[in-house]
Every structure is written in C-alpha cells, then in structure tokens.
PDB file of N, CA and C in Angstrom:
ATOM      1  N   UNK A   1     -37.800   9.635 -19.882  1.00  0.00           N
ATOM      2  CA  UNK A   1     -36.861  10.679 -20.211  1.00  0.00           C
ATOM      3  C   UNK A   1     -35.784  10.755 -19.123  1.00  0.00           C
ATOM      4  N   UNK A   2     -34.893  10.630 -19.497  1.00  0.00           N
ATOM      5  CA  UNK A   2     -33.593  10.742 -18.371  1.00  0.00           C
ATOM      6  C   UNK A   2     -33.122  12.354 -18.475  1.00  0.00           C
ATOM      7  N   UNK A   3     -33.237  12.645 -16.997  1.00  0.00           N
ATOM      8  CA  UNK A   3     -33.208  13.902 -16.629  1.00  0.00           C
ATOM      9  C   UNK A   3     -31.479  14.181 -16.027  1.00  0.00           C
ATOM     10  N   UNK A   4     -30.516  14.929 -16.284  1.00  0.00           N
ATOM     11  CA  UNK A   4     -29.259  15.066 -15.605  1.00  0.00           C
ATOM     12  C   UNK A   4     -29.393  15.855 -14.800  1.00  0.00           C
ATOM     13  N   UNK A   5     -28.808  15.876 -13.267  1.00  0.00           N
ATOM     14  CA  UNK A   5     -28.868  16.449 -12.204  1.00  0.00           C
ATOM     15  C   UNK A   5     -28.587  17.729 -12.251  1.00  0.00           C
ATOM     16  N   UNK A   6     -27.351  17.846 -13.639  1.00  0.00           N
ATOM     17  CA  UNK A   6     -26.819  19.377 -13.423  1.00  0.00           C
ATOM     18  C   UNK A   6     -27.822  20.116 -14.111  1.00  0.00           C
ATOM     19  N   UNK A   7     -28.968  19.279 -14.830  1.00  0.00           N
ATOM     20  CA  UNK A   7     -30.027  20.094 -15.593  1.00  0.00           C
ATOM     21  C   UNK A   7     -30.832  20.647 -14.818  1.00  0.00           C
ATOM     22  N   UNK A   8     -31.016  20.518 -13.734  1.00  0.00           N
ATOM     23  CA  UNK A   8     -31.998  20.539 -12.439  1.00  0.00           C
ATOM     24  C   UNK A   8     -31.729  20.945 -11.366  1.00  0.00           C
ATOM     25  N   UNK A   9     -32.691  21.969 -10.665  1.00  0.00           N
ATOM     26  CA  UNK A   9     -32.386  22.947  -9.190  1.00  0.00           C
ATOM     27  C   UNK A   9     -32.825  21.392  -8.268  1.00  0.00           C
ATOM     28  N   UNK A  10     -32.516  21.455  -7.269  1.00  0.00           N
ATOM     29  CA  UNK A  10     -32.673  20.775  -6.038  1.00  0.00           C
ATOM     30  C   UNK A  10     -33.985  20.839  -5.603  1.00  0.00           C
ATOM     31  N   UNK A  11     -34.881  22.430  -5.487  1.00  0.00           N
ATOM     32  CA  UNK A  11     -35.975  22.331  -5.356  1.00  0.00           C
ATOM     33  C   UNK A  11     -36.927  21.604  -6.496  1.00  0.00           C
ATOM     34  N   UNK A  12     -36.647  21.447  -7.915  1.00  0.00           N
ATOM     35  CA  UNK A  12     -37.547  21.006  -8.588  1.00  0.00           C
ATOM     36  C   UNK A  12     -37.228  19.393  -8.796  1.00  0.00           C
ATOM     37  N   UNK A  13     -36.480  19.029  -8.363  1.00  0.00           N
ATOM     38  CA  UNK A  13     -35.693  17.455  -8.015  1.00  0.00           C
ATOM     39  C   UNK A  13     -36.740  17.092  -6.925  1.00  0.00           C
ATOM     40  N   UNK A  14     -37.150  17.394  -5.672  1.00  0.00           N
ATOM     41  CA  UNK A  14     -37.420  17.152  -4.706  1.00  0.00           C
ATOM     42  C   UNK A  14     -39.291  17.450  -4.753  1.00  0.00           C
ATOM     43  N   UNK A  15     -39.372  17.856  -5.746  1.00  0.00           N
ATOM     44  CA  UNK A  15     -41.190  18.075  -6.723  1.00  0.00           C
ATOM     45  C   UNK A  15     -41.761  16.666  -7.130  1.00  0.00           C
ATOM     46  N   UNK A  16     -40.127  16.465  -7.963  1.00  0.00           N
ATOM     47  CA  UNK A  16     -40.412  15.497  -8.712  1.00  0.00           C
ATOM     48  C   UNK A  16     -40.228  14.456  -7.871  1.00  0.00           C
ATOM     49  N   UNK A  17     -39.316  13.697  -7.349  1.00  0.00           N
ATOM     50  CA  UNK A  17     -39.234  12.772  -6.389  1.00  0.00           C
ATOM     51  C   UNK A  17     -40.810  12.221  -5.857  1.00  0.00           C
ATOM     52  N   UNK A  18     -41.178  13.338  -4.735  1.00  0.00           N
ATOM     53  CA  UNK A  18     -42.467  13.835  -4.368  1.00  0.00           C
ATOM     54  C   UNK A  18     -43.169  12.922  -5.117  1.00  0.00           C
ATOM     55  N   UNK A  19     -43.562  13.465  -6.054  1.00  0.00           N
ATOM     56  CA  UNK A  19     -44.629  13.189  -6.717  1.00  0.00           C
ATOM     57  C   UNK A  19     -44.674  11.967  -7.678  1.00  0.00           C
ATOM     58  N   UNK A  20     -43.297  10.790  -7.336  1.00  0.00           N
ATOM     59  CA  UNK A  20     -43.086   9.601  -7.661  1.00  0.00           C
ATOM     60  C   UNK A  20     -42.806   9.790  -9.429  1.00  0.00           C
ATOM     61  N   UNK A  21     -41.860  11.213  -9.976  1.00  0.00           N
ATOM     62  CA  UNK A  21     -42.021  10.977 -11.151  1.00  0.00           C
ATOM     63  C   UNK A  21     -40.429  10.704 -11.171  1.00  0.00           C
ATOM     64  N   UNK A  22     -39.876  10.512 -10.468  1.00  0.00           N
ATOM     65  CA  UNK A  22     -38.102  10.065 -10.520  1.00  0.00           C
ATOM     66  C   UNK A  22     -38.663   8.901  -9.612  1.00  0.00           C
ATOM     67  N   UNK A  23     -37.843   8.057  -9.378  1.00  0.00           N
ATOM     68  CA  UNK A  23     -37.449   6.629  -8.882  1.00  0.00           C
ATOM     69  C   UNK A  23     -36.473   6.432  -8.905  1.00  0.00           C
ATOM     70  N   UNK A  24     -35.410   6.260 -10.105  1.00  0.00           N
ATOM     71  CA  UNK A  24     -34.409   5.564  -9.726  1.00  0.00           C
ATOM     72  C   UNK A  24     -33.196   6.790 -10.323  1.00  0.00           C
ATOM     73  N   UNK A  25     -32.081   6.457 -10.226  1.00  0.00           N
ATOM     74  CA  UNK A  25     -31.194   7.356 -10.333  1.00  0.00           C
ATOM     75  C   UNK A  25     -29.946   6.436 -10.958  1.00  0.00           C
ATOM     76  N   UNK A  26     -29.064   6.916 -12.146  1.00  0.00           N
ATOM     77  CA  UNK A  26     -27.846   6.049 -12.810  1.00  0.00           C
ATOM     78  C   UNK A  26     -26.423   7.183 -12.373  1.00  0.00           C
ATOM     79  N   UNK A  27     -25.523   6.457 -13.103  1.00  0.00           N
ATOM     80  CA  UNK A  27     -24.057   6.844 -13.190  1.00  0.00           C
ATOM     81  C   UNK A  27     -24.256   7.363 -14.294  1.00  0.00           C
ATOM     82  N   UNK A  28     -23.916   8.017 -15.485  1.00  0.00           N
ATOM     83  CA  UNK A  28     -23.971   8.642 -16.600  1.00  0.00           C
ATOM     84  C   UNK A  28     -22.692   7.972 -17.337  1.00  0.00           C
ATOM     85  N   UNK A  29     -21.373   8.054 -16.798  1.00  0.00           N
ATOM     86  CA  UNK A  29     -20.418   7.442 -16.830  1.00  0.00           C
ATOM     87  C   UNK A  29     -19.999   6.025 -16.863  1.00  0.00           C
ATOM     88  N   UNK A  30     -20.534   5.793 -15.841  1.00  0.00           N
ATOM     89  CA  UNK A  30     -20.394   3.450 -15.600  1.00  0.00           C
ATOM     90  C   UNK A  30     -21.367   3.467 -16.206  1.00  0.00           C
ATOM     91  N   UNK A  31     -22.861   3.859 -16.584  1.00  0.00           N
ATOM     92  CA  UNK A  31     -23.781   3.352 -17.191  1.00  0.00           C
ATOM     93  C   UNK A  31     -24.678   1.987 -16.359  1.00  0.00           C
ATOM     94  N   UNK A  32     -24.569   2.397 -14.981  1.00  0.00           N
ATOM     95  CA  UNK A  32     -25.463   1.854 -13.818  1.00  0.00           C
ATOM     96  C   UNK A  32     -26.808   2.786 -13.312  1.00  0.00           C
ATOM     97  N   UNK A  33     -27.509   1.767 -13.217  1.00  0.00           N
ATOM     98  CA  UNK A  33     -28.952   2.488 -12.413  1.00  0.00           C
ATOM     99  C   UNK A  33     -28.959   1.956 -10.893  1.00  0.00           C
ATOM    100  N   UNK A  34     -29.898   2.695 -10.197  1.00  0.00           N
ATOM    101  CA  UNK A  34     -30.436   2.116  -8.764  1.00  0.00           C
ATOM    102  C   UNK A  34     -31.100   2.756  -8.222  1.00  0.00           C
ATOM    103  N   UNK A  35     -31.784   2.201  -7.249  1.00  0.00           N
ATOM    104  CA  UNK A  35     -32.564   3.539  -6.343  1.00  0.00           C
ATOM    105  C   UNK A  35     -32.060   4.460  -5.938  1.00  0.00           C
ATOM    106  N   UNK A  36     -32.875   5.413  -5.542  1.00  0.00           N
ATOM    107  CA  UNK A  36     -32.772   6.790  -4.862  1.00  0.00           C
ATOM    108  C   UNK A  36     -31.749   6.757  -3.354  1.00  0.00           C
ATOM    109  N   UNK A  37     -31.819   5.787  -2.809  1.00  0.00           N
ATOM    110  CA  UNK A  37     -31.285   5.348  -1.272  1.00  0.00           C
ATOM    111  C   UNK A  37     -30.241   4.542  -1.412  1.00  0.00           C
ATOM    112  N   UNK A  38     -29.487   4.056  -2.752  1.00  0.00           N
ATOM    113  CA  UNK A  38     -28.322   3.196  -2.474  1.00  0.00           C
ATOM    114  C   UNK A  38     -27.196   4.323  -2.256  1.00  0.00           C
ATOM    115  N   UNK A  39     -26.737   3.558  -1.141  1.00  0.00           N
ATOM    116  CA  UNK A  39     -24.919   4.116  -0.580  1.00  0.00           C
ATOM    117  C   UNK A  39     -24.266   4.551  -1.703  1.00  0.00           C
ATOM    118  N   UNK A  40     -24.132   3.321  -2.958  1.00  0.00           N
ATOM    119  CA  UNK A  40     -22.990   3.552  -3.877  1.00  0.00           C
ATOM    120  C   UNK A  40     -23.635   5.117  -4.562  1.00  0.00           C
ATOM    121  N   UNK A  41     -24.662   4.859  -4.562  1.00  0.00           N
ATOM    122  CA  UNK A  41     -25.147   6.026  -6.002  1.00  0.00           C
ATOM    123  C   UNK A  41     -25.039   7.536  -5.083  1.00  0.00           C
ATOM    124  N   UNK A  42     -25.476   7.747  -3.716  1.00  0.00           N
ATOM    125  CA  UNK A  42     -25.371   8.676  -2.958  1.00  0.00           C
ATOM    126  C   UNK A  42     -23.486   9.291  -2.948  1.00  0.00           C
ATOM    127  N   UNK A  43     -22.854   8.770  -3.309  1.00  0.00           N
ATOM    128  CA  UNK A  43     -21.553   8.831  -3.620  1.00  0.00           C
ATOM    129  C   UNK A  43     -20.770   9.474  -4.604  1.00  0.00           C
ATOM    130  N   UNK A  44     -21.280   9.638  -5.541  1.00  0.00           N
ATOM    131  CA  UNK A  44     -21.387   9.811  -7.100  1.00  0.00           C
ATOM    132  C   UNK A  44     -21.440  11.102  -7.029  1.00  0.00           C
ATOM    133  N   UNK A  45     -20.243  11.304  -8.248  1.00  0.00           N
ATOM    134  CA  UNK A  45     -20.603  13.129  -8.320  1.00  0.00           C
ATOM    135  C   UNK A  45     -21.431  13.303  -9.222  1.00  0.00           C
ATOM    136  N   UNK A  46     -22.517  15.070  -8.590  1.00  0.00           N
ATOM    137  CA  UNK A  46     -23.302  15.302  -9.604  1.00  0.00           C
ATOM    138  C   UNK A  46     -23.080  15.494 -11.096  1.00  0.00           C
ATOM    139  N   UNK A  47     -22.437  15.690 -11.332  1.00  0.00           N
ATOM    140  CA  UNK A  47     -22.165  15.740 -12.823  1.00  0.00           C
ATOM    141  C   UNK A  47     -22.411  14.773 -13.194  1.00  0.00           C
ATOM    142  N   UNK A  48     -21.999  13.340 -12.971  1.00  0.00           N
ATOM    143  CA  UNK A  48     -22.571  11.968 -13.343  1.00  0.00           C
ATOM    144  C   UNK A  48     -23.602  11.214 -13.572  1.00  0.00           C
ATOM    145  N   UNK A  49     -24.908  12.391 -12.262  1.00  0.00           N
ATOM    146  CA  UNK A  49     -25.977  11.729 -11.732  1.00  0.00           C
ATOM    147  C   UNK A  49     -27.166  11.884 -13.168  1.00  0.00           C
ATOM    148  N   UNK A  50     -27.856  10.841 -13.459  1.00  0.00           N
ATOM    149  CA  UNK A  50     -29.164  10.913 -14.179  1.00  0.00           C
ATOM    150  C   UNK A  50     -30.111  10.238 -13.038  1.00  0.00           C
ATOM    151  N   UNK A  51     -31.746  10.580 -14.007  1.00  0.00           N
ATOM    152  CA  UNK A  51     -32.901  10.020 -12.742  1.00  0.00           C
ATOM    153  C   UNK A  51     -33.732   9.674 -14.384  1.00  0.00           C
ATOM    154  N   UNK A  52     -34.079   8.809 -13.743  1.00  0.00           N
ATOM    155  CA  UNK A  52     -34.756   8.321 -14.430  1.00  0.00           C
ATOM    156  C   UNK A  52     -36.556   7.720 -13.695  1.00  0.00           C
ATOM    157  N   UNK A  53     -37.971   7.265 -15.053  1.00  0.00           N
ATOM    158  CA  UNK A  53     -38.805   7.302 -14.018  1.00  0.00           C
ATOM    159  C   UNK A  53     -39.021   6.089 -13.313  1.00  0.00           C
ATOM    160  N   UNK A  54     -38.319   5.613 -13.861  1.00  0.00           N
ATOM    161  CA  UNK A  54     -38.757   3.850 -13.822  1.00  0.00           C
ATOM    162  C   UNK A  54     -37.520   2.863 -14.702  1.00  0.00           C
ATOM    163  N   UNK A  55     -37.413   1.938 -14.327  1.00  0.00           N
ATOM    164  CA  UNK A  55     -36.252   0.482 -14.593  1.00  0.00           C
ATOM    165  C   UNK A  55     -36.491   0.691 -15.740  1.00  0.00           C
ATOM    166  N   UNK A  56     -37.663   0.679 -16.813  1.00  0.00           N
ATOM    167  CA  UNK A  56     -37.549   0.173 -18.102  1.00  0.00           C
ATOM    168  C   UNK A  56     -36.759   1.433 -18.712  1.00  0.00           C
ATOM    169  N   UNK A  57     -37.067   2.709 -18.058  1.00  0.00           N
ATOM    170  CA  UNK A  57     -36.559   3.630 -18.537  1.00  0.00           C
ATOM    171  C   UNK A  57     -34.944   3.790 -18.891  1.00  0.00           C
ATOM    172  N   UNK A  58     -34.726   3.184 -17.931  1.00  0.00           N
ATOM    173  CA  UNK A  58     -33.016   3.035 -16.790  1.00  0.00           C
ATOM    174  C   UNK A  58     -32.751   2.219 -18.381  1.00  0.00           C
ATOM    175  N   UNK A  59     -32.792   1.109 -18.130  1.00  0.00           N
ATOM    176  CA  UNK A  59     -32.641   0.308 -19.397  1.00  0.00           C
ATOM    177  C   UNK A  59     -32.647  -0.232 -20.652  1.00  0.00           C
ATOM    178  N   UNK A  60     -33.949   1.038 -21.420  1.00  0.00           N
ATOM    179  CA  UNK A  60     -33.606   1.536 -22.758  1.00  0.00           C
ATOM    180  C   UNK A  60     -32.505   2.625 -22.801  1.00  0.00           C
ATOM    181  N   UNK A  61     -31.745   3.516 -21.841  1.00  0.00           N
ATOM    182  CA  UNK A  61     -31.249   4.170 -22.549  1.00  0.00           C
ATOM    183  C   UNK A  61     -29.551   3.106 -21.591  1.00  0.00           C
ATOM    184  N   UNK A  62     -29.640   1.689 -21.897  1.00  0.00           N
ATOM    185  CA  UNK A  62     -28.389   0.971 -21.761  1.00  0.00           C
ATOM    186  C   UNK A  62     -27.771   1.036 -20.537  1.00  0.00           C
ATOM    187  N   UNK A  63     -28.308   1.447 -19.287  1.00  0.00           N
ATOM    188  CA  UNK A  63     -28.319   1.296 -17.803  1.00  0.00           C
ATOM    189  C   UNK A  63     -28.208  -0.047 -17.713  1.00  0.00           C
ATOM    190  N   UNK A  64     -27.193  -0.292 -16.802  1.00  0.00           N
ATOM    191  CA  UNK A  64     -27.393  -1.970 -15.858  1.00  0.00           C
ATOM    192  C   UNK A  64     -27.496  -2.177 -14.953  1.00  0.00           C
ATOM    193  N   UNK A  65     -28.209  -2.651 -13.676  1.00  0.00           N
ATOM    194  CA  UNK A  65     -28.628  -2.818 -12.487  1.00  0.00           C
ATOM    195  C   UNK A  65     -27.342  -2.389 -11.686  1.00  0.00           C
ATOM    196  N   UNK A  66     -27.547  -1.353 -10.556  1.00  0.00           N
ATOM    197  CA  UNK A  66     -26.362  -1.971  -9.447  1.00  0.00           C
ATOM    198  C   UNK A  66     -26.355  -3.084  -8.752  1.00  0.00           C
ATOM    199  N   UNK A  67     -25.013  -3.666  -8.423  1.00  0.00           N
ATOM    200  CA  UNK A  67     -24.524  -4.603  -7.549  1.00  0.00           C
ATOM    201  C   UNK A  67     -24.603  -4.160  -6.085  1.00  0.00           C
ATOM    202  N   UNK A  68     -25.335  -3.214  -5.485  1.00  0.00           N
ATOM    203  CA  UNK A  68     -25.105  -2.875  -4.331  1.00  0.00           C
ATOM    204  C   UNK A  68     -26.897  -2.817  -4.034  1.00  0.00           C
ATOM    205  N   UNK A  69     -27.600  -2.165  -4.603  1.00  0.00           N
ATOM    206  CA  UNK A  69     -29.210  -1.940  -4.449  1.00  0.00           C
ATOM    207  C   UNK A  69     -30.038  -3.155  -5.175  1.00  0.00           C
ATOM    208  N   UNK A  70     -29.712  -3.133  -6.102  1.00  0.00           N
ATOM    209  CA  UNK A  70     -30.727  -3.894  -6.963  1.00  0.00           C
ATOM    210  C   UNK A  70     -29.788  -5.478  -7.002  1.00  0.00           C
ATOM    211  N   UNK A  71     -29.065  -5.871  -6.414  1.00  0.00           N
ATOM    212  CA  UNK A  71     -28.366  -7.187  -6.652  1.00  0.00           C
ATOM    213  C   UNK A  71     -28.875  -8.066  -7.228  1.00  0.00           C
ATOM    214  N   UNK A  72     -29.739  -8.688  -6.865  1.00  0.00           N
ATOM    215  CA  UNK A  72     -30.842 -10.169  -7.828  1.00  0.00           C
ATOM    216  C   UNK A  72     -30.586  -9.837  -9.438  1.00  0.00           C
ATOM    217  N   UNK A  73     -31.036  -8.316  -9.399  1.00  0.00           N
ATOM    218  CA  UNK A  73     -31.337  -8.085 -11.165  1.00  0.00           C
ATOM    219  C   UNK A  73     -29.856  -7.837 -12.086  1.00  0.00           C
ATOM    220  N   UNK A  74     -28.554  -7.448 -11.058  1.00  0.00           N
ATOM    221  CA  UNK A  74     -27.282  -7.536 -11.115  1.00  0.00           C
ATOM    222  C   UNK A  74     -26.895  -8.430 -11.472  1.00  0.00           C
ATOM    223  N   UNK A  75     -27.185  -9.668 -10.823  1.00  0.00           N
ATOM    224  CA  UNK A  75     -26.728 -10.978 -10.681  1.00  0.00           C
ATOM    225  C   UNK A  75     -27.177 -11.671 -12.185  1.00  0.00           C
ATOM    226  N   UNK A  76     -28.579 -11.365 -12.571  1.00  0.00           N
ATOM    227  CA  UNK A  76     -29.154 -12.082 -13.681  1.00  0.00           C
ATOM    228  C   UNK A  76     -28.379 -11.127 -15.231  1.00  0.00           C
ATOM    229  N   UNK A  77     -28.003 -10.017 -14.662  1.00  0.00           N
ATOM    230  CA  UNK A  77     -27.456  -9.253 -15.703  1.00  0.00           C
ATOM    231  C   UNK A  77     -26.089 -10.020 -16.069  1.00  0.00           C
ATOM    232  N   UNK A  78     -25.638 -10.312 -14.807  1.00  0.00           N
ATOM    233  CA  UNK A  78     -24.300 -10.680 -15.509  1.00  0.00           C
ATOM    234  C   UNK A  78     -24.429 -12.036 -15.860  1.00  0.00           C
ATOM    235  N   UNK A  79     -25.392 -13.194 -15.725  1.00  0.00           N
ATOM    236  CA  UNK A  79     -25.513 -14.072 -16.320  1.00  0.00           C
ATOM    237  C   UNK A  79     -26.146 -13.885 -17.680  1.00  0.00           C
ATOM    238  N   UNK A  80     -26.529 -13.114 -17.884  1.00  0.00           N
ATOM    239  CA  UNK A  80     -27.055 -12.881 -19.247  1.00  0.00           C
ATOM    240  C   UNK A  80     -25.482 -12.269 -19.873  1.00  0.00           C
ATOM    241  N   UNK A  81     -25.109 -11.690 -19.334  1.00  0.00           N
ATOM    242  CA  UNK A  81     -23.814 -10.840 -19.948  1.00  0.00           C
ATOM    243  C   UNK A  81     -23.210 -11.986 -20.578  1.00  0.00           C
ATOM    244  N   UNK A  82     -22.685 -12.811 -19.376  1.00  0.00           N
ATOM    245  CA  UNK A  82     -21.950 -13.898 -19.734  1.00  0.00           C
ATOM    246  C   UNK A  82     -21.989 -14.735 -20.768  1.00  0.00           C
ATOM    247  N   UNK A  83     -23.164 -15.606 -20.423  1.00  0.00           N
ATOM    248  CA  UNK A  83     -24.332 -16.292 -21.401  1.00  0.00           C
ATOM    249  C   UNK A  83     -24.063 -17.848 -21.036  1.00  0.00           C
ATOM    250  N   UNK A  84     -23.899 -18.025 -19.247  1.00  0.00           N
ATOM    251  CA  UNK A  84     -24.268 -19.034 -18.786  1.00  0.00           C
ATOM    252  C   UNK A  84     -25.352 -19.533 -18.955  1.00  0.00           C
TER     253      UNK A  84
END
C-alpha cells in the first residue's frame, strides 16, 4: 500500500519506519522509488513524497529505480526501457 506523506503525522511515519513497515520512499510526480537515505529523495517536497513497503510494492504501482540510490537496478531499467 503506498502511503503519501501528507497522509501522515511524522510521529506515526517514524512507528512505521521503526518497525521496518516503510523501506523505501518514491517521487509521486517523476514516478521514482529509493531508499529512505538517498540525497536525491531527502530533497523532494513533501507533497510528492510516497513510502512504500518494499521494491515490489514501489513497482506495481509503476515506480522506477533511482539513478542516485539504487543505480544497478536503474541501469537495468533503462536497458529494458530501451530494449538493448
């Protein structure tokens, strides 16, 4: 379930985190995922921010890896994009 930041107090963000039920975090907008600790995503205004619990999650609802955290899976994205 992708959760939006503005849906959510800070204290119950930081429950969930905790308790490993968020992991990764997207753009809402670019339609990028990444961890909790990438630079680019720490950047991002909240209004933008989703969390998600896990990659597969990130990527049924049409998330694509960042180029800054997750690079390898970036890299294979855009070769798949391509269709080298």
């Amino acid at each position: 379930m992708m959760i939006r930041h503005t849906a959510i107090s800070d204290q119950e963000l930081r429950i969930l985190i905790r308790r490993a039920e968020i992991t990764f975090a997207g753009n809402k907008k670019l339609m990028i995922y990444g961890t909790l600790h990438c630079k680019s995503g720490k950047r991002m205004k909240r209004e933008n921010r989703v969390f998600f619990a896990n990659e597969e999650e990130a990527k049924a609802n049409g998330f694509r890896p960042c180029g800054n955290c997750k690079k390898s899976l970036y890299q294979q994205w855009i070769y798949s994009v391509k269709g080298n």
